[in-house]
Structure formats: structure tokens, C-alpha cells
Protein backbone atom coordinates (compact mmCIF):
# COMPACT_ATOMS: atom_id res chain seq x y z
CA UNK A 1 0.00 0.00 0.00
CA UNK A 2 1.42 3.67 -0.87
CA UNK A 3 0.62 6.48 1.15
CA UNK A 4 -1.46 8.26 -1.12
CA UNK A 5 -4.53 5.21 -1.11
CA UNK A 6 -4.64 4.59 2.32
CA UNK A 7 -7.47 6.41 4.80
CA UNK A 8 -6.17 9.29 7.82
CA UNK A 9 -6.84 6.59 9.96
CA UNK A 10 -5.23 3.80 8.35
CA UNK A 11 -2.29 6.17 7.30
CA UNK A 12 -1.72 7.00 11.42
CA UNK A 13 -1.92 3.21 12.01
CA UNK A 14 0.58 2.54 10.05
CA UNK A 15 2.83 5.43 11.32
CA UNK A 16 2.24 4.55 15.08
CA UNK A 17 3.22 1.08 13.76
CA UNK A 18 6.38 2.47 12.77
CA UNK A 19 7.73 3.55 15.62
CA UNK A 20 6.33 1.09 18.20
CA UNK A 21 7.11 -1.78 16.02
CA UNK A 22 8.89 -3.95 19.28
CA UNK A 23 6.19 -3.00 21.39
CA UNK A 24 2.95 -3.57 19.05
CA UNK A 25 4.85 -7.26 18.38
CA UNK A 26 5.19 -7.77 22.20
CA UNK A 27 1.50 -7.02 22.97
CA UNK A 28 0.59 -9.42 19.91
CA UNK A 29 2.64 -12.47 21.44
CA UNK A 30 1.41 -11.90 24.91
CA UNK A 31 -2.21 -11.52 23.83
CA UNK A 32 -1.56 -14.81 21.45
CA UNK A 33 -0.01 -16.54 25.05
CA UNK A 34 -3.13 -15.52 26.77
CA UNK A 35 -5.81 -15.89 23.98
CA UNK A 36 -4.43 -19.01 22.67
CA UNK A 37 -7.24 -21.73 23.01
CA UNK A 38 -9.73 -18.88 22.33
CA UNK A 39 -8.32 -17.64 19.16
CA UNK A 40 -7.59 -21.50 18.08
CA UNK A 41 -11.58 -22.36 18.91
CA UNK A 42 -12.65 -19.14 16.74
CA UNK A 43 -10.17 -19.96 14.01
CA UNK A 44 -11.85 -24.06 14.05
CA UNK A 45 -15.63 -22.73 13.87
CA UNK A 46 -15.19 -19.79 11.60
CA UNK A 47 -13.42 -22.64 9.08
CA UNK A 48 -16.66 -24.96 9.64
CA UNK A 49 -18.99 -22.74 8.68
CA UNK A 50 -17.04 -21.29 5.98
CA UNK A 51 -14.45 -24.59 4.44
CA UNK A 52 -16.49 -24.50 1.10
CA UNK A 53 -15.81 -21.14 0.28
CA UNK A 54 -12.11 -21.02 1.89
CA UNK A 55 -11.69 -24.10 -0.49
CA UNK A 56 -13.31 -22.56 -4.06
CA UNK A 57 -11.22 -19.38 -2.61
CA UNK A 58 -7.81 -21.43 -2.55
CA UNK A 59 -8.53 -23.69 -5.20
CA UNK A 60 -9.10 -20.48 -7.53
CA UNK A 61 -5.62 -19.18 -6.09
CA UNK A 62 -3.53 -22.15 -6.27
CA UNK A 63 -4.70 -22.48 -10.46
CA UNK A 64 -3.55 -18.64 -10.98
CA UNK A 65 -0.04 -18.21 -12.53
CA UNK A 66 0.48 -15.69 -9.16
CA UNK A 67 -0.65 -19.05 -6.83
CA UNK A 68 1.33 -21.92 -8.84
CA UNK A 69 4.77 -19.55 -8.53
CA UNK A 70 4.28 -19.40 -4.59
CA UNK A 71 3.08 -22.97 -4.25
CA UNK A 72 6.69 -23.53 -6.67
CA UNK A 73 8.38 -21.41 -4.52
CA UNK A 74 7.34 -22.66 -0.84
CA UNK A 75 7.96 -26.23 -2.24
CA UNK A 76 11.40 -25.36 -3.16
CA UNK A 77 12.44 -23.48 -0.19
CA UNK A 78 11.13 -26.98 1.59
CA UNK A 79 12.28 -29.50 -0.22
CA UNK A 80 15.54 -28.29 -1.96
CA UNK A 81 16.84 -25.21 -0.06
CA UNK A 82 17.20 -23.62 -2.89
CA UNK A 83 16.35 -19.69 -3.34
CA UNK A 84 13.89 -18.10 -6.44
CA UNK A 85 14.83 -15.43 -8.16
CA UNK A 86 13.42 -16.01 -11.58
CA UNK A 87 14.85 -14.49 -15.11
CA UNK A 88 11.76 -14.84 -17.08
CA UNK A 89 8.11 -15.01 -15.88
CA UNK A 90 6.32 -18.59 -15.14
CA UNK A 91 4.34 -20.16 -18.29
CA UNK A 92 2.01 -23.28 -18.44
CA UNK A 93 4.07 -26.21 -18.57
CA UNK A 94 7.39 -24.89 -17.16
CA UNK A 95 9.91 -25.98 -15.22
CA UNK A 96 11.72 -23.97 -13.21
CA UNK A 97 15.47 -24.70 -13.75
CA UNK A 98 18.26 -23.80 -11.14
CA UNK A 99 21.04 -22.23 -13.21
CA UNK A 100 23.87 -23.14 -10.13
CA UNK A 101 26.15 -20.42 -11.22
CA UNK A 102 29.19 -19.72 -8.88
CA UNK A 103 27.73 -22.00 -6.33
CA UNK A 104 24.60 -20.06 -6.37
CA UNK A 105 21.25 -21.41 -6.48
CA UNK A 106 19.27 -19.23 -6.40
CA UNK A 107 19.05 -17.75 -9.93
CA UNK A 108 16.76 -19.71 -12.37
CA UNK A 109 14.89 -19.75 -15.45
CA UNK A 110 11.02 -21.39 -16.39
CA UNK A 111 11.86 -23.69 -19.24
CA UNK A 112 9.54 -26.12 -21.36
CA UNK A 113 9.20 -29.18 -19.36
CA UNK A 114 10.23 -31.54 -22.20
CA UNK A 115 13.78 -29.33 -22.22
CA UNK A 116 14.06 -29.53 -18.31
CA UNK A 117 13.75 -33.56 -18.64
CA UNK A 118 15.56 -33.74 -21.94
CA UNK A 119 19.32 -33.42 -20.25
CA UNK A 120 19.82 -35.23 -16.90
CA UNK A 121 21.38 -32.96 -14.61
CA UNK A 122 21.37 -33.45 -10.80
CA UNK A 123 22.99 -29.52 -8.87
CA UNK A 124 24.54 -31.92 -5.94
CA UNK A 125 27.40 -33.95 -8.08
CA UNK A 126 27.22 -31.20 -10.96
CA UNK A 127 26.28 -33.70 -13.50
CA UNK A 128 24.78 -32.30 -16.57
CA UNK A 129 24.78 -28.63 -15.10
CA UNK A 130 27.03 -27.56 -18.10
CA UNK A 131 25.10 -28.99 -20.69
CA UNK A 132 21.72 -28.00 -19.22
CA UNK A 133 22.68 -24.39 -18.62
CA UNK A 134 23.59 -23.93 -22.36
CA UNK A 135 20.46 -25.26 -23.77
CA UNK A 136 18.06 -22.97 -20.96
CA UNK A 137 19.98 -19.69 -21.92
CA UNK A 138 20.24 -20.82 -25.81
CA UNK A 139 16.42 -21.40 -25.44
CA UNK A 140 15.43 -18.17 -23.72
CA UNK A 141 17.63 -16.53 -25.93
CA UNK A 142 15.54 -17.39 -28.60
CA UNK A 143 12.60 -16.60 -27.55
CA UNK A 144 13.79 -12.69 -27.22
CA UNK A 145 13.69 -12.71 -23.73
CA UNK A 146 17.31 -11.60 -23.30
């Protein structure tokens, strides 16, 4: 949110926020510590009476482009370790490729699936990382990404 769309009173929220950041977190945890069961019990019923729509609601998310790239990159971050920084934007039926430059991860490029299974490459023994570097910067070279 920018300054200029938000309300007076949402605007001195955010500024009191600012600079009581420490204390504003420490009421929030001790309320939490004191609330806990409560807030828990809410957070069970509200879902009851409302799981179809919070489903639909996610369902509809997790099919955007937005949803699949944070699904991608939550599953990474669990699974692999590695970090996200795409070059080019997410497409139906990519891959995301690790580039493992310099002994960084974290740089990558969405790739047609049948290129990302074409060349076996595994980052941990560096086998095939050569090979399938070339052919995901010769391919997103040609599509005028670059």
C-alpha cells in the first residue's frame, strides 16, 4: 500500500506502527499466550462454517499463474533449499530450472518441461549442469527474452 490510497486513519496506524514496532509485536505475542485456546476455537468454527468457500477461494488461487509460482516457490524453499529469483516469468508447462552459477542457487529460469527432462542434470554432483545451462539460456535466448 502507498501512502497516497490509504485512509487518515489507516495512514496514522501505520505510522504509530512504525515507531512502536517492538512494542505492538510484544502485545501481539502476549495476547496470542493468553488468547491461545480462544483464538484456536474461533479460528476451528469460523473454518466450519465457511471450508467450502475457503476451499473454491484457494482452489481459484492455487490455479492462478500468481498461486502456482508461490506454491513452486514454498515447495522449493522446503524440499531443496534452494532460493527463487526467476529471469523470465512462469508459463504453463514450465519448469523452473536452477542455473547453479558460482555456487549459487538461487538464480533460475522457467523452461519447457520436455527441455528440463531432456538433459539429466542433478545440482549436488554437478552432473549435466554444463550442458543444461547452455540449452536454458540458448532457449530463452531465442525466444527474445534476453
Amino acid at each position: 500500500m502507498d501512502g497516497a490510497s490509504l485512509t487518515a486513519e489507516q495512514l496514522c496506524r501505520k505510522r504509530y506502527y512504525e515507531k512502536n514496532k517492538e512494542k505492538v509485536l510484544n502485545h501481539k505475542k502476549e495476547t496470542y499466550k493468553r488468547d491461545k485456546e480462544k483464538i484456536l476455537r474461533h479460528k476451528k468454527e469460523t473454518y466450519k462454517l465457511n471450508s467450502e468457500k475457503i476451499y473454491a477461494h484457494n482452489l481459484e488461487n492455487w490455479r492462478s499463474p500468481k498461486g502456482k509460482m508461490v506454491k513452486m516457490l514454498a515447495n522449493r524453499r522446503r524440499h531443496k533449499g534452494f532460493g527463487f529469483k526467476p529471469i523470465n516469468n512462469y508459463f504453463e508447462n514450465s519448469h523452473f530450472h536452477h542455473m547453479h552459477i558460482n555456487e549459487s542457487t538461487d538464480i533460475g529460469i522457467f523452461i519447457p518441461e520436455s527441455l528440463h527432462r531432456s538433459i539429466y542434470h542433478n545440482g549436488t554432483t554437478k552432473q549435466g549442469i554444463d550442458e543444461i545451462n547452455k540449452a536454458s539460456l540458448l532457449w530463452l535466448a531465442e525466444q527474445c527474452i534476453i
